[in-house]
PDB file of N, CA and C in Angstrom:
ATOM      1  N   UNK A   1       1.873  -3.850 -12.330  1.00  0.00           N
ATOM      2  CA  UNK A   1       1.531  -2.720 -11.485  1.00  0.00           C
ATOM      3  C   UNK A   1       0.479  -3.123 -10.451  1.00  0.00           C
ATOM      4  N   UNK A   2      -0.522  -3.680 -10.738  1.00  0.00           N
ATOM      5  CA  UNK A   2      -1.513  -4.427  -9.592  1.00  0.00           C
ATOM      6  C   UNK A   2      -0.789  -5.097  -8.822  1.00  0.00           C
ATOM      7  N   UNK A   3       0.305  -6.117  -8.946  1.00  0.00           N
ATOM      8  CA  UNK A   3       0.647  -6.930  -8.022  1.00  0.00           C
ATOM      9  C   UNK A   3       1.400  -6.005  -7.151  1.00  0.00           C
ATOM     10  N   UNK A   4       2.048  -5.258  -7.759  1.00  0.00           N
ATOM     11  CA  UNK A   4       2.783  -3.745  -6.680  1.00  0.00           C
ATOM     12  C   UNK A   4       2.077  -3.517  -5.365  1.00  0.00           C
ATOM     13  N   UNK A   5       0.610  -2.646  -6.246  1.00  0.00           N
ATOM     14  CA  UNK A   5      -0.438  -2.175  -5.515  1.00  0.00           C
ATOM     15  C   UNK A   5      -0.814  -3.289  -4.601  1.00  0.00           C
ATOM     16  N   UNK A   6      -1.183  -4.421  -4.974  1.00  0.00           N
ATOM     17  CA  UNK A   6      -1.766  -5.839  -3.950  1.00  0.00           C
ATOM     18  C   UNK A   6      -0.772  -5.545  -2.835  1.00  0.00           C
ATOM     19  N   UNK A   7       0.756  -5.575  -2.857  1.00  0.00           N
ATOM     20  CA  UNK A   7       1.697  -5.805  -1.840  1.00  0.00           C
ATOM     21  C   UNK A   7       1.714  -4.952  -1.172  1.00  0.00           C
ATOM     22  N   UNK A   8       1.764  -3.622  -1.600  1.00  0.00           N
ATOM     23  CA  UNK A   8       1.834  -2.510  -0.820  1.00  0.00           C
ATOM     24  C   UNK A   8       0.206  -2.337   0.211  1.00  0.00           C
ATOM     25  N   UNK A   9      -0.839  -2.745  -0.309  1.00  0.00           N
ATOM     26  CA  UNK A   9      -2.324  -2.876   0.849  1.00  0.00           C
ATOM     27  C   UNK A   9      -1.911  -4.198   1.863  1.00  0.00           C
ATOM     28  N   UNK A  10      -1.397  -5.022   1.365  1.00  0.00           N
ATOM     29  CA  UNK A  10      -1.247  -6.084   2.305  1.00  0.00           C
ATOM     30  C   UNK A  10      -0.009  -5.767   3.431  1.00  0.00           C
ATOM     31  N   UNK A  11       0.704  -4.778   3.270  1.00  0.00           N
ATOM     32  CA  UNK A  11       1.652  -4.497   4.515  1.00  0.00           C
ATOM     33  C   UNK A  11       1.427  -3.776   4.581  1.00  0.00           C
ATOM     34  N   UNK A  12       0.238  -3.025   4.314  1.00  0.00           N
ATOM     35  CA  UNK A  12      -0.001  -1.837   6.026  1.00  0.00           C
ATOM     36  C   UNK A  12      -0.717  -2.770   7.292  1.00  0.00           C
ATOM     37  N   UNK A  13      -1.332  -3.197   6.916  1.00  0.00           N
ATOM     38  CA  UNK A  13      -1.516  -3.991   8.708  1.00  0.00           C
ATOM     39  C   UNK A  13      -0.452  -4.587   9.051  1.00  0.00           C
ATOM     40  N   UNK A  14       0.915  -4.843   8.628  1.00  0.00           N
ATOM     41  CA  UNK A  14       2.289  -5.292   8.914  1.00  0.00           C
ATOM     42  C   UNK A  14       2.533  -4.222   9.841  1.00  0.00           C
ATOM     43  N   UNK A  15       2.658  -3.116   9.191  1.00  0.00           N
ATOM     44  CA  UNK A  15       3.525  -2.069   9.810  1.00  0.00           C
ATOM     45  C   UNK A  15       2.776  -1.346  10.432  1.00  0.00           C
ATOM     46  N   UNK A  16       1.360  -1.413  11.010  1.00  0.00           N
ATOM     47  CA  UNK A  16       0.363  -0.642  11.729  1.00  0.00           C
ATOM     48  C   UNK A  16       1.057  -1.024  13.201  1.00  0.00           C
ATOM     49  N   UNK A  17       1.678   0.010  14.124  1.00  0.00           N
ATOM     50  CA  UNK A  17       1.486  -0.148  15.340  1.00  0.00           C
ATOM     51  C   UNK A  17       0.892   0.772  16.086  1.00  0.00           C
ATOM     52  N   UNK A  18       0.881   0.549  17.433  1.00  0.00           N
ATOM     53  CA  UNK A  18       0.111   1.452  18.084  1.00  0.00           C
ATOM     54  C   UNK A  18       0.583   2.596  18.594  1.00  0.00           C
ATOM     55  N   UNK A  19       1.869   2.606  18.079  1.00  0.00           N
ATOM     56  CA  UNK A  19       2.720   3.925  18.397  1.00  0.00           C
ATOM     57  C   UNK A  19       2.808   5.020  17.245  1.00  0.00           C
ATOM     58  N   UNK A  20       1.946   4.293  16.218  1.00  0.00           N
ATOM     59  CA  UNK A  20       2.071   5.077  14.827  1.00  0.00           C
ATOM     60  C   UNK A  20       1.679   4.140  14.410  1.00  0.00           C
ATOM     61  N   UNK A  21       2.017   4.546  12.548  1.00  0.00           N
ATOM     62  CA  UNK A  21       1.915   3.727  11.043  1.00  0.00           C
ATOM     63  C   UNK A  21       3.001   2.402  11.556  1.00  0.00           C
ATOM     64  N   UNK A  22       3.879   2.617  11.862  1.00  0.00           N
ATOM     65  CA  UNK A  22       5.571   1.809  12.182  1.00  0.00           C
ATOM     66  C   UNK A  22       6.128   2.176  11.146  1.00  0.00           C
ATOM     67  N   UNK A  23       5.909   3.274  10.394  1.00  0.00           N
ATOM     68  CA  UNK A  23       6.714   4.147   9.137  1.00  0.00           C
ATOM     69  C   UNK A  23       7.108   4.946   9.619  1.00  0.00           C
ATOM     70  N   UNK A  24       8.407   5.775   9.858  1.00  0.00           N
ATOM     71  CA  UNK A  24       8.734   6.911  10.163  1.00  0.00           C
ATOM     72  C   UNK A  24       7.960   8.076   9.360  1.00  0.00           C
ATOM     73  N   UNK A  25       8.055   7.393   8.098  1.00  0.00           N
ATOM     74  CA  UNK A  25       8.218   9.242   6.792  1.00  0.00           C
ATOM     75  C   UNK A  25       6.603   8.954   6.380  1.00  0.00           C
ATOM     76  N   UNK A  26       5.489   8.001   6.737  1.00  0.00           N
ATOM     77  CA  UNK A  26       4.297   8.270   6.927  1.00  0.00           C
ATOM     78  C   UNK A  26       3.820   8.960   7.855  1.00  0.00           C
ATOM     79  N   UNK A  27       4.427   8.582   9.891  1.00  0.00           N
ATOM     80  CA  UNK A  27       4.012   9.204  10.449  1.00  0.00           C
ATOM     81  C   UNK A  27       4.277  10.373  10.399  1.00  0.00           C
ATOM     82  N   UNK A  28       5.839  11.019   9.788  1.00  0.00           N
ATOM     83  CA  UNK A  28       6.128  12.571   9.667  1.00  0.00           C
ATOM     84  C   UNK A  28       5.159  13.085   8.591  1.00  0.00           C
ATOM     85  N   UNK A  29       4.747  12.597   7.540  1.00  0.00           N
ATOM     86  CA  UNK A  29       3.832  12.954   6.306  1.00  0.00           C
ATOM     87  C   UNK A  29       2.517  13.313   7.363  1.00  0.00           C
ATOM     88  N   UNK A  30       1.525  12.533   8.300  1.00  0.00           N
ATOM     89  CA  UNK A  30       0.195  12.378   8.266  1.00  0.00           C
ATOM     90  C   UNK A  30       0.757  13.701   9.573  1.00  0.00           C
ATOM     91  N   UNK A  31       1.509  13.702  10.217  1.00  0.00           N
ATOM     92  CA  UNK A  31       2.026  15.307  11.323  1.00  0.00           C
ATOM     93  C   UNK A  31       2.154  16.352  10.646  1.00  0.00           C
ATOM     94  N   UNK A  32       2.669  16.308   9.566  1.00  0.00           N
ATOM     95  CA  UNK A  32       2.829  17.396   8.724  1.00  0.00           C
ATOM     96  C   UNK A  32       1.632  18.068   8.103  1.00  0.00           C
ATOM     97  N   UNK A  33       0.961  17.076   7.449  1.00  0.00           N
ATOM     98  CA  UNK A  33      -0.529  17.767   6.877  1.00  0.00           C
ATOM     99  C   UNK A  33      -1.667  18.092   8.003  1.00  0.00           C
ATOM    100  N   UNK A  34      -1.522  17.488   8.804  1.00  0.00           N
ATOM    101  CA  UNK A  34      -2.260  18.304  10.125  1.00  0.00           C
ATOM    102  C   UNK A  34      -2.289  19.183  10.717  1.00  0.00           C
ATOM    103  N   UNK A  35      -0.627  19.635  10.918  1.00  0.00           N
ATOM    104  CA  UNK A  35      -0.102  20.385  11.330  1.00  0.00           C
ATOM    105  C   UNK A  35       0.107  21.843  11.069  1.00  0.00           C
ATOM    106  N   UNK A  36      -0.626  22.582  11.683  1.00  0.00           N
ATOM    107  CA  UNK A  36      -1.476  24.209  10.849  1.00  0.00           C
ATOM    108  C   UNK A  36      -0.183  25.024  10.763  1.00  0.00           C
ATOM    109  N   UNK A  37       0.984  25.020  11.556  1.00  0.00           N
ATOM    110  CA  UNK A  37       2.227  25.593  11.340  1.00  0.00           C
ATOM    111  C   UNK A  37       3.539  25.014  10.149  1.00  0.00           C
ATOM    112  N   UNK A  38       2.918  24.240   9.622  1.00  0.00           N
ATOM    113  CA  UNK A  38       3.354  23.563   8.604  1.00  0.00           C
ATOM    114  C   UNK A  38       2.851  24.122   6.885  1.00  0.00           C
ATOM    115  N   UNK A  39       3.745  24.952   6.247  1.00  0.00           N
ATOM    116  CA  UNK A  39       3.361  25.810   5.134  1.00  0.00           C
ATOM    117  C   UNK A  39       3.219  24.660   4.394  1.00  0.00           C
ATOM    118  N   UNK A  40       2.329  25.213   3.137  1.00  0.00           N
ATOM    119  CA  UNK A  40       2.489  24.527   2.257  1.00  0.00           C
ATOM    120  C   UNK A  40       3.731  24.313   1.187  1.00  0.00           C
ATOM    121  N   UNK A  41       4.587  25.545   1.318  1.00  0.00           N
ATOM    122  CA  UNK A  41       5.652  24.925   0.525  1.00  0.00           C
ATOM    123  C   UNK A  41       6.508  24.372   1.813  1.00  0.00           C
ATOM    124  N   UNK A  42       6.650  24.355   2.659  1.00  0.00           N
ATOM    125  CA  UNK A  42       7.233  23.422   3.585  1.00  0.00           C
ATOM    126  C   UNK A  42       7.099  21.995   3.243  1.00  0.00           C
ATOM    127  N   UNK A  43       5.324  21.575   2.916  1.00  0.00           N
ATOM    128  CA  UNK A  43       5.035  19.655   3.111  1.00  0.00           C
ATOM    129  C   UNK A  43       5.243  19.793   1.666  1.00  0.00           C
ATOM    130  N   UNK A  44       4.992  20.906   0.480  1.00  0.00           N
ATOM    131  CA  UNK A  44       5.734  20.509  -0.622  1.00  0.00           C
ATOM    132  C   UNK A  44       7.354  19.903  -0.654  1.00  0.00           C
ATOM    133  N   UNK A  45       8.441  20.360   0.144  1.00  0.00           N
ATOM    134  CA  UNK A  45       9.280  20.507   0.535  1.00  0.00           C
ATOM    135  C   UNK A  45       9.519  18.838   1.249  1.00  0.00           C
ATOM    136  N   UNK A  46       8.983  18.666   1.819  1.00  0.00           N
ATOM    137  CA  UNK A  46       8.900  17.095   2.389  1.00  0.00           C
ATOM    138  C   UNK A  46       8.602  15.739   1.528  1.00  0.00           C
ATOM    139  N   UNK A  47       7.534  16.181   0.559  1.00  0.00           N
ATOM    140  CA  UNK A  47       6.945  15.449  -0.426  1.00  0.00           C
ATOM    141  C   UNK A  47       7.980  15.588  -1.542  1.00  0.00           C
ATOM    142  N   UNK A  48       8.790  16.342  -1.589  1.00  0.00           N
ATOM    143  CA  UNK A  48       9.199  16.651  -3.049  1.00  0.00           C
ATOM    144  C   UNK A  48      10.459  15.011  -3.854  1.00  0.00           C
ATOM    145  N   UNK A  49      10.308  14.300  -3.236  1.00  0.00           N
ATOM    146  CA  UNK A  49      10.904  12.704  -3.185  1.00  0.00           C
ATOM    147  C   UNK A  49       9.796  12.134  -4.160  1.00  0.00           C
ATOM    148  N   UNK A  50       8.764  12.545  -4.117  1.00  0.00           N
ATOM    149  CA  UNK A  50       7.223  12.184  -4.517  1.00  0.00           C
ATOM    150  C   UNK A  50       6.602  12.461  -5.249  1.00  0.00           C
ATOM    151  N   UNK A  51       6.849  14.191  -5.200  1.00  0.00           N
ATOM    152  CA  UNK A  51       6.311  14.824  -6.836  1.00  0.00           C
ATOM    153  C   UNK A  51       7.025  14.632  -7.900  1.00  0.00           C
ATOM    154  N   UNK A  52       6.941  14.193  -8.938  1.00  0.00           N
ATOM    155  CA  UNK A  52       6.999  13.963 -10.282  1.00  0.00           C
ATOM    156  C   UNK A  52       6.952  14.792 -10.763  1.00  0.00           C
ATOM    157  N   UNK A  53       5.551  15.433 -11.115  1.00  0.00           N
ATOM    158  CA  UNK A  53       4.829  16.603 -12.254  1.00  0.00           C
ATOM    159  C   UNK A  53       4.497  17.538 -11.530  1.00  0.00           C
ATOM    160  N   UNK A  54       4.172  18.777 -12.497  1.00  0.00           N
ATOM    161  CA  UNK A  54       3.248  20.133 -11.990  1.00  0.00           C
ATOM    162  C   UNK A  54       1.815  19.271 -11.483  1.00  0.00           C
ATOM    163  N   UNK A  55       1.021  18.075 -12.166  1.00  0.00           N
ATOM    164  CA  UNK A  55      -0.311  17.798 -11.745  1.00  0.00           C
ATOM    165  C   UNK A  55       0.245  17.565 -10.042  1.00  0.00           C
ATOM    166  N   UNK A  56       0.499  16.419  -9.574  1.00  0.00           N
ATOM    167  CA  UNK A  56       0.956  15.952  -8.361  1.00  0.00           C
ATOM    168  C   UNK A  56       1.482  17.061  -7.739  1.00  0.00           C
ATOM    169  N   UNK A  57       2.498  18.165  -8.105  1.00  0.00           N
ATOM    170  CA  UNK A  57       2.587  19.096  -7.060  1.00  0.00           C
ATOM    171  C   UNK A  57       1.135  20.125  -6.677  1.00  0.00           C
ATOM    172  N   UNK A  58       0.414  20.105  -8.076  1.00  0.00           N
ATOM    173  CA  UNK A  58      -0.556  21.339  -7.645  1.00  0.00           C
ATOM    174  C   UNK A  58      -1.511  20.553  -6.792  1.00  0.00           C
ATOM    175  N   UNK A  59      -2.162  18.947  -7.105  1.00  0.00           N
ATOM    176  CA  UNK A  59      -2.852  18.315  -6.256  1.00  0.00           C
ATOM    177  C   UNK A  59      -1.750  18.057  -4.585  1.00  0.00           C
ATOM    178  N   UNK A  60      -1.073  18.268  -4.197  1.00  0.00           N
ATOM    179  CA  UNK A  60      -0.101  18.494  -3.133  1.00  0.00           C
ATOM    180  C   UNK A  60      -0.765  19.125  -2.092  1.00  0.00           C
ATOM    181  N   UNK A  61      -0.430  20.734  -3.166  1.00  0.00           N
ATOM    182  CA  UNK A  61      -0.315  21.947  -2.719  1.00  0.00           C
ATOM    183  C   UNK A  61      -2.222  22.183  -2.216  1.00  0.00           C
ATOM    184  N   UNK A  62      -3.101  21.598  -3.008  1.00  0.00           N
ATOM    185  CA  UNK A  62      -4.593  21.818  -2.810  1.00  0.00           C
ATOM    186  C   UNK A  62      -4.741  20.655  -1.357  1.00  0.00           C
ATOM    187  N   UNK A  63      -4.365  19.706  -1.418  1.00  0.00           N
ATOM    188  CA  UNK A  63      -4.235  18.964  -0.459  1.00  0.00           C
ATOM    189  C   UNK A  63      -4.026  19.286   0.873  1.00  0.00           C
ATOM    190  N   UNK A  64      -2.819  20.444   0.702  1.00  0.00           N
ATOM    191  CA  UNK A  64      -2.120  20.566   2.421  1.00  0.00           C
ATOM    192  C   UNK A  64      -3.548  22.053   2.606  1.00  0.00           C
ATOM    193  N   UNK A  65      -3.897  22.614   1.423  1.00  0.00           N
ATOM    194  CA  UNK A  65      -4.493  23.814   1.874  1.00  0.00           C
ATOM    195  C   UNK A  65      -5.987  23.662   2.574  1.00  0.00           C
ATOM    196  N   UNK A  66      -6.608  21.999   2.390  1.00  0.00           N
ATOM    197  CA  UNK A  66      -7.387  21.772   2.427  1.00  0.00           C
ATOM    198  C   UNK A  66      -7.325  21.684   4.141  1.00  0.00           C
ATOM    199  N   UNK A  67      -6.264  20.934   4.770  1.00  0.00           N
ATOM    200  CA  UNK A  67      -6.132  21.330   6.655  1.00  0.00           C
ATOM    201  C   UNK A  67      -5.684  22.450   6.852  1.00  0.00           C
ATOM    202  N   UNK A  68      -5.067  23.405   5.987  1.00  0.00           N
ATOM    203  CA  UNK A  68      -4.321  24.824   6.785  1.00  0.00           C
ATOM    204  C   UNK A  68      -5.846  25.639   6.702  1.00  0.00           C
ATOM    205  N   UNK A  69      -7.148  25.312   5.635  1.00  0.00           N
ATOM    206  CA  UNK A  69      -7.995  26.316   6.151  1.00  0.00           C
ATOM    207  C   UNK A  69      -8.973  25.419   7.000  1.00  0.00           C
ATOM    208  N   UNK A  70      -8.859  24.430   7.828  1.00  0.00           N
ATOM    209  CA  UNK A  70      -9.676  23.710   9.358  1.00  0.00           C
ATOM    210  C   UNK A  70      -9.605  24.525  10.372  1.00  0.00           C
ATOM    211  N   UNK A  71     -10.774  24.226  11.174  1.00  0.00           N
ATOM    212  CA  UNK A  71     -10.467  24.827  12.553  1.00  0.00           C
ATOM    213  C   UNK A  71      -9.213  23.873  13.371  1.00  0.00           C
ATOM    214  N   UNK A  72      -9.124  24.605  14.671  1.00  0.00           N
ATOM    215  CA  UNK A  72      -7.832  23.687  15.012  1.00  0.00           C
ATOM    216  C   UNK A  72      -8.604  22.391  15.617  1.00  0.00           C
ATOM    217  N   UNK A  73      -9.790  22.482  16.060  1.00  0.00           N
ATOM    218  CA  UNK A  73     -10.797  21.411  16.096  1.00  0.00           C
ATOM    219  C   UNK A  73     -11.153  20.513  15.641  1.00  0.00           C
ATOM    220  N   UNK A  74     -10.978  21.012  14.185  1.00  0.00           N
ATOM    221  CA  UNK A  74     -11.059  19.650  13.193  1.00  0.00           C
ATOM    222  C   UNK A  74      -9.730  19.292  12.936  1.00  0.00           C
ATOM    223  N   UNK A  75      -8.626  19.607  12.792  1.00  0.00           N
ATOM    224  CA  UNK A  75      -7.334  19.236  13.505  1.00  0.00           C
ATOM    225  C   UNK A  75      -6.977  18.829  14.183  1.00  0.00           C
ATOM    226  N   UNK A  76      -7.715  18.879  14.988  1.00  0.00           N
ATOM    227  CA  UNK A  76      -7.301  17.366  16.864  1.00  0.00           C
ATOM    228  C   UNK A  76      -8.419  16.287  16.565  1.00  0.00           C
ATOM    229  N   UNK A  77      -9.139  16.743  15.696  1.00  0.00           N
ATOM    230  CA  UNK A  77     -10.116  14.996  15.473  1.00  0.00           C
ATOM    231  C   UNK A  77      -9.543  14.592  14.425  1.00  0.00           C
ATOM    232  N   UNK A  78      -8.521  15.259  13.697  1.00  0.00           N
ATOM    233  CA  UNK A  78      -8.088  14.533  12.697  1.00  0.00           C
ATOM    234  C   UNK A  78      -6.812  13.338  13.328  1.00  0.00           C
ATOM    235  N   UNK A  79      -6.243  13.934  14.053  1.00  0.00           N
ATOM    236  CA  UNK A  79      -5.271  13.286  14.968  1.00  0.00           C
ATOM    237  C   UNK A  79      -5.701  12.063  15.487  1.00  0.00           C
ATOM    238  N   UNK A  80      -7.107  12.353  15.901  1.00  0.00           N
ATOM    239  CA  UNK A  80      -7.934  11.396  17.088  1.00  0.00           C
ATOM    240  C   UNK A  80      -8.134  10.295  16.000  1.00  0.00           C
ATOM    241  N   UNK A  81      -8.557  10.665  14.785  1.00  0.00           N
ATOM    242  CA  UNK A  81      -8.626   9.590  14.089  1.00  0.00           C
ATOM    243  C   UNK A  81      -8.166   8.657  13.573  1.00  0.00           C
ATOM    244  N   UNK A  82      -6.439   9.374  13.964  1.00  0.00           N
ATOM    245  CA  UNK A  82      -5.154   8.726  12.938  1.00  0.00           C
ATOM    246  C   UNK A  82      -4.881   7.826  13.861  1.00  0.00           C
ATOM    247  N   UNK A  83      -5.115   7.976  15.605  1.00  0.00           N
ATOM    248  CA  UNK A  83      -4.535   7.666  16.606  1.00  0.00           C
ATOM    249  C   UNK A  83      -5.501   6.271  16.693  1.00  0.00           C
ATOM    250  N   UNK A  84      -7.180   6.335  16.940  1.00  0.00           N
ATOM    251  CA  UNK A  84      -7.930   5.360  16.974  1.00  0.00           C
ATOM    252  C   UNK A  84      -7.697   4.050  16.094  1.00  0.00           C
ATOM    253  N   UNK A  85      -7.603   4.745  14.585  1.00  0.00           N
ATOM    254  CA  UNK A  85      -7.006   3.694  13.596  1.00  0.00           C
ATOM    255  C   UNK A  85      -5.937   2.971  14.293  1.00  0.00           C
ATOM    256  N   UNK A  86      -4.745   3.564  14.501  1.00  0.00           N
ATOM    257  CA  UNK A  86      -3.623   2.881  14.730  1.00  0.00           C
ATOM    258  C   UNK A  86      -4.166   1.881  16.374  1.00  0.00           C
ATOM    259  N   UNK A  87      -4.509   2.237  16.806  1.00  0.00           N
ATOM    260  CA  UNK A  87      -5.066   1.664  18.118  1.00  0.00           C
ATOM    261  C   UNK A  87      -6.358   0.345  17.776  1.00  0.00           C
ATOM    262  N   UNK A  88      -6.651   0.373  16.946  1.00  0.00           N
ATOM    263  CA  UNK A  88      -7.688  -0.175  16.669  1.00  0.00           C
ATOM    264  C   UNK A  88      -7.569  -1.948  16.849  1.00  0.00           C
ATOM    265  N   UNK A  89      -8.515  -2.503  17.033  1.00  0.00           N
ATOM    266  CA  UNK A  89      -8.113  -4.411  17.217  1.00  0.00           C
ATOM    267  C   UNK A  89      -8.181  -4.656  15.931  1.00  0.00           C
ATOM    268  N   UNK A  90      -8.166  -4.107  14.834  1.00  0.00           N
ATOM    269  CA  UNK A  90      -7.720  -4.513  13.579  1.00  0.00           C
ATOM    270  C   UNK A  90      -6.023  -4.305  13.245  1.00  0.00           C
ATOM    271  N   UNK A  91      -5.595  -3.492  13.719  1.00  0.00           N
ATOM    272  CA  UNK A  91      -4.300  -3.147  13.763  1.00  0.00           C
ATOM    273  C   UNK A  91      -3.554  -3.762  14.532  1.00  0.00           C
ATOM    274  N   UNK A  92      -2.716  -4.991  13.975  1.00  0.00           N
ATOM    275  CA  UNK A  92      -1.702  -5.625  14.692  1.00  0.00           C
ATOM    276  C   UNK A  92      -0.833  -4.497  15.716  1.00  0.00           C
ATOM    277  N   UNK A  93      -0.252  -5.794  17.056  1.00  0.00           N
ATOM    278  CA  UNK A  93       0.276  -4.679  17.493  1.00  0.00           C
ATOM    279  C   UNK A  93       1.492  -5.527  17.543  1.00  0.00           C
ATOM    280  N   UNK A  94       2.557  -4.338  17.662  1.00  0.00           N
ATOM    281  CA  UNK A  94       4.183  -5.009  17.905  1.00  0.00           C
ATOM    282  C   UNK A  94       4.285  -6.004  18.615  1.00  0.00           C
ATOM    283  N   UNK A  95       5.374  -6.910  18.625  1.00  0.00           N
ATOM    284  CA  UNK A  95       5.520  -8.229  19.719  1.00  0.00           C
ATOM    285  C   UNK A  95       6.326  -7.973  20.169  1.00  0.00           C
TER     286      UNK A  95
END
């Protein structure tokens, strides 16, 4: 299970571009939980590939509620942040 975990930290700077993660169903995941028109059983609904158990859905569900009660302010710096990361000179960029 560690060596899993090792592989999976070592290819996100693989797939970091500057147009996103270079994941489709991360960048739709990190739009979705930002995204204040996005219910929570909706990103349950998206995630549900993911949930397993009642624990993981109720930590989900506390998760998405934690941006649906932000201002929309802290919602565009959350963006700003996802965007800087991906932009960042640590983040390989496509060739």
């Amino acid at each position: 299970m560690k060596l899993v975990v090792l592989f999976m930290l070592v290819t996100i700077p693989i797939c970091c571009y500057a147009s996103g993660s270079g994941c489709r169903i991360i960048d739709k995941i990190i739009n979705s939980t930002v995204d204040p028109t996005v219910s929570e059983s909706a990103y349950l609904e998206l995630l549900d590939s993911y949930v397993h158990d009642p624990a993981t859905e109720n930590a989900v569900k506390q998760f998405k509620q934690c941006f649906l009660i932000q201002s929309e302010e802290t919602l565009i710096d959350a963006q700003v942040m996802t965007d800087a990361i991906y932009n960042s000179k640590d983040c390989p960029k496509s060739s």
